[in-house]
Protein backbone atom coordinates (compact mmCIF):
# COMPACT_ATOMS: atom_id res chain seq x y z
CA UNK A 1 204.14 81.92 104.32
CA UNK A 2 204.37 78.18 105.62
CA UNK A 3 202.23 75.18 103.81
CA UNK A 4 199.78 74.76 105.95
CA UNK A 5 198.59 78.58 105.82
CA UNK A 6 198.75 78.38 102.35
CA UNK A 7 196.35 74.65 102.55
CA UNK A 8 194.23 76.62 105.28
CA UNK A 9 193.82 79.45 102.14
CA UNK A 10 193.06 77.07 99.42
CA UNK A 11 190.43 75.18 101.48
CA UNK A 12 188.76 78.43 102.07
CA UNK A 13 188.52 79.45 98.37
CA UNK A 14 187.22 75.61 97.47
CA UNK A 15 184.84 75.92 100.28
CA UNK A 16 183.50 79.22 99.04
CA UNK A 17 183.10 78.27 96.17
CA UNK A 18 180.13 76.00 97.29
CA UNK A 19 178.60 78.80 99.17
CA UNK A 20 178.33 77.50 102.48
CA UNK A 21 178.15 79.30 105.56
CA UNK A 22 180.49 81.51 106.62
CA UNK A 23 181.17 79.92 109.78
CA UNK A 24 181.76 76.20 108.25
CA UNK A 25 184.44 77.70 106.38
CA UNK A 26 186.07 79.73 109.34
CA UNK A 27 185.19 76.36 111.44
CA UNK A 28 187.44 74.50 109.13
CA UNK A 29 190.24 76.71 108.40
CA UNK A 30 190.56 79.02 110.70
CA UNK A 31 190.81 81.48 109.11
CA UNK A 32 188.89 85.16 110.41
CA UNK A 33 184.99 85.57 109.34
CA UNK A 34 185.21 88.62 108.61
CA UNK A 35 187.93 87.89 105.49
CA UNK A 36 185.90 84.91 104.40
CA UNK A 37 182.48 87.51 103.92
CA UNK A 38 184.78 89.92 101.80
CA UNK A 39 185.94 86.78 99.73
CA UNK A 40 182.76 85.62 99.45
CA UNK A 41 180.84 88.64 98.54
CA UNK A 42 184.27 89.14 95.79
CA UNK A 43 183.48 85.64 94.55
CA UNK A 44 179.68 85.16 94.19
CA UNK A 45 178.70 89.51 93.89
CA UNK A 46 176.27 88.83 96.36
CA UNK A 47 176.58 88.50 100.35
CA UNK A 48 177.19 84.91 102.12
CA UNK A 49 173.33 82.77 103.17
CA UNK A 50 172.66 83.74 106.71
CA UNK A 51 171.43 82.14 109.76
CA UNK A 52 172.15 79.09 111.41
CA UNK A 53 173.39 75.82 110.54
CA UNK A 54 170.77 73.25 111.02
CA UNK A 55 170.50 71.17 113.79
CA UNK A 56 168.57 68.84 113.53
CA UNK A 57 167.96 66.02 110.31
CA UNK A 58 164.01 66.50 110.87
CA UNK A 59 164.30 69.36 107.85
CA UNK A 60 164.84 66.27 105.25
CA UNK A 61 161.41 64.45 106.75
CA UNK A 62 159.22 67.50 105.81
CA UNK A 63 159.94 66.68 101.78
CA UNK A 64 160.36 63.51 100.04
CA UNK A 65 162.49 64.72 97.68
CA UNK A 66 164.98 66.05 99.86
CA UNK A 67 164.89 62.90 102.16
CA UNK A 68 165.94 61.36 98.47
CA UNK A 69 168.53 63.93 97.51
CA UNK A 70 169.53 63.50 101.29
CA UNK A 71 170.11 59.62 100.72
CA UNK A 72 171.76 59.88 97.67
CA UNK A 73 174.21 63.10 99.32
CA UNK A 74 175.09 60.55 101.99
CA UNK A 75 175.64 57.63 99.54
CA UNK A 76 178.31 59.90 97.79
CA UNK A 77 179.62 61.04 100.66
CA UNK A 78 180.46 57.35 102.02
CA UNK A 79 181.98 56.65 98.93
CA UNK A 80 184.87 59.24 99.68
CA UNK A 81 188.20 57.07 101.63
CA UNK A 82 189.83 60.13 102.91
CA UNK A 83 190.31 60.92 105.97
CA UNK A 84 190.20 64.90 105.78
CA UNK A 85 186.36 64.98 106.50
CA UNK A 86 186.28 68.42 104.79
CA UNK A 87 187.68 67.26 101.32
CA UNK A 88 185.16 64.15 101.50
CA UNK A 89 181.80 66.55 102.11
CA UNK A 90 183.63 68.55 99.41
CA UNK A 91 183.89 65.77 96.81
CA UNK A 92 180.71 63.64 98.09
CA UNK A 93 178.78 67.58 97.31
CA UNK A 94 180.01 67.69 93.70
CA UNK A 95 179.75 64.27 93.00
CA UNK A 96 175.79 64.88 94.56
CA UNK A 97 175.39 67.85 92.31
CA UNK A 98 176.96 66.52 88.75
CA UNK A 99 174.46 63.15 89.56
CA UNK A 100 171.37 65.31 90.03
CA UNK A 101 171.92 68.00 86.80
CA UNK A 102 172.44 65.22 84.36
CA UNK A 103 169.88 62.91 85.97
CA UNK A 104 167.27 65.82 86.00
CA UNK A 105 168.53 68.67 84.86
CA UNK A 106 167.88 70.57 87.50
CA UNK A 107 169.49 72.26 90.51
CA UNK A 108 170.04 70.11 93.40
CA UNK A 109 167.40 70.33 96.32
CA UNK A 110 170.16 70.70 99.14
CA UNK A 111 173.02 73.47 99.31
CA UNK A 112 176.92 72.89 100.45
CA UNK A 113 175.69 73.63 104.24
CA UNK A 114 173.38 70.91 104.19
CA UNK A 115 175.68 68.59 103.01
CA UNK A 116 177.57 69.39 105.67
CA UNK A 117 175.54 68.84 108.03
CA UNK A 118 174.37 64.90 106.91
CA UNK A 119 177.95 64.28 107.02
CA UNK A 120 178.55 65.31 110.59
CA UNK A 121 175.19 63.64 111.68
CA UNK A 122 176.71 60.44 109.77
CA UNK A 123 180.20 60.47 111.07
CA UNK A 124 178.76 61.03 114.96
CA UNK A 125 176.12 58.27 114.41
CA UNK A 126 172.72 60.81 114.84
CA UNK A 127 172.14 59.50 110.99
CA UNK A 128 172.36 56.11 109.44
CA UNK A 129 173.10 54.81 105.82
CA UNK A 130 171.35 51.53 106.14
CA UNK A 131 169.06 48.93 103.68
CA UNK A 132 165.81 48.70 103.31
CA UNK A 133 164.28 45.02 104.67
CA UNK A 134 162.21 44.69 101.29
CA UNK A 135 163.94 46.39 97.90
CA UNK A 136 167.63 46.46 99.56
CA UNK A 137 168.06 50.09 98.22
CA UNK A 138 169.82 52.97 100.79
CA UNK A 139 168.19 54.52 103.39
CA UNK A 140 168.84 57.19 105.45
CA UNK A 141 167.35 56.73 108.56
CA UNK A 142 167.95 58.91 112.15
CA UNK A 143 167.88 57.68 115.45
CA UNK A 144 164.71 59.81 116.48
CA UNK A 145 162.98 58.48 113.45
CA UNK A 146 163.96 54.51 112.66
CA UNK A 147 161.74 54.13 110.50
CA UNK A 148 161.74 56.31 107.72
CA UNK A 149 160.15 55.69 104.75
CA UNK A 150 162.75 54.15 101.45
CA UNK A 151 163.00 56.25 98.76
CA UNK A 152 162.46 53.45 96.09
CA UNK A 153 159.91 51.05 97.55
CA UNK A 154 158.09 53.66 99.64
CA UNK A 155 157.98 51.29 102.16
């Protein structure tokens, strides 16, 4: 077995064990979806989320605490420098996670596959990281929706 087949099978027992969606995981590595649901369902005892991935960043809009969690997801994820996009949602997520449980103690608002998704809307420019004009704070902010209300000043 080369190194990159075993690298392909090491990101796909990290990735599940964020319980995304099947089909970011066979997306990434390759690898069949029909082995990733038996790992999966080995791993967590219980079968992978299904449906589809979202596609659109309305779903964050809806809920003011997610369009917080949201922010603060995309903050981590900016902080990552690699350049493997997986390993950055991977490490922005946990990052997002550990912040929330010891802020709040509770479980964060948005799952892996979300996650996922705000990065790719970030990295192909649908979503924005930006500063708000009046407390400087981040703000996520889309291009169908420019002005989107900041998460600290509420303005």
């Amino acid at each position: 077995m080369c190194l990159d087949t075993l690298n392909r099978y090491a990101l796909a027992v990290e990735l599940l064990s964020l319980k995304p969606r099947i089909s970011i995981v066979a997306k990434e590595t390759g690898l069949s979806p029909a082995i990733l649901r038996k790992a999966f369902v080995e791993m967590h005892q219980r079968s992978p989320s299904s449906g589809p991935i979202r596609t659109s960043p309305q779903f964050m809009s809806k809920s003011f605490s997610k369009l917080k969690e949201a922010t603060l997801c995309a903050v981590f994820f900016r902080l990552e420098n690699r350049r493997h996009c997986a390993r950055r949602v991977i490490n922005g997520y946990r990052r997002y996670c550990s912040y929330i449980k010891s802020v709040s103690n509770a479980y964060p608002l948005l799952d892996f596959s979300d996650a996922w998704a705000i990065s790719k809307w970030l990295d192909a420019g649908v979503l924005k990281l930006v500063r708000c004009s009046y407390c400087h704070s981040a703000k996520l902010i889309n291009n169908e929706l420019e002005h989107n209300v900041c998460c600290v000043c509420k303005s």
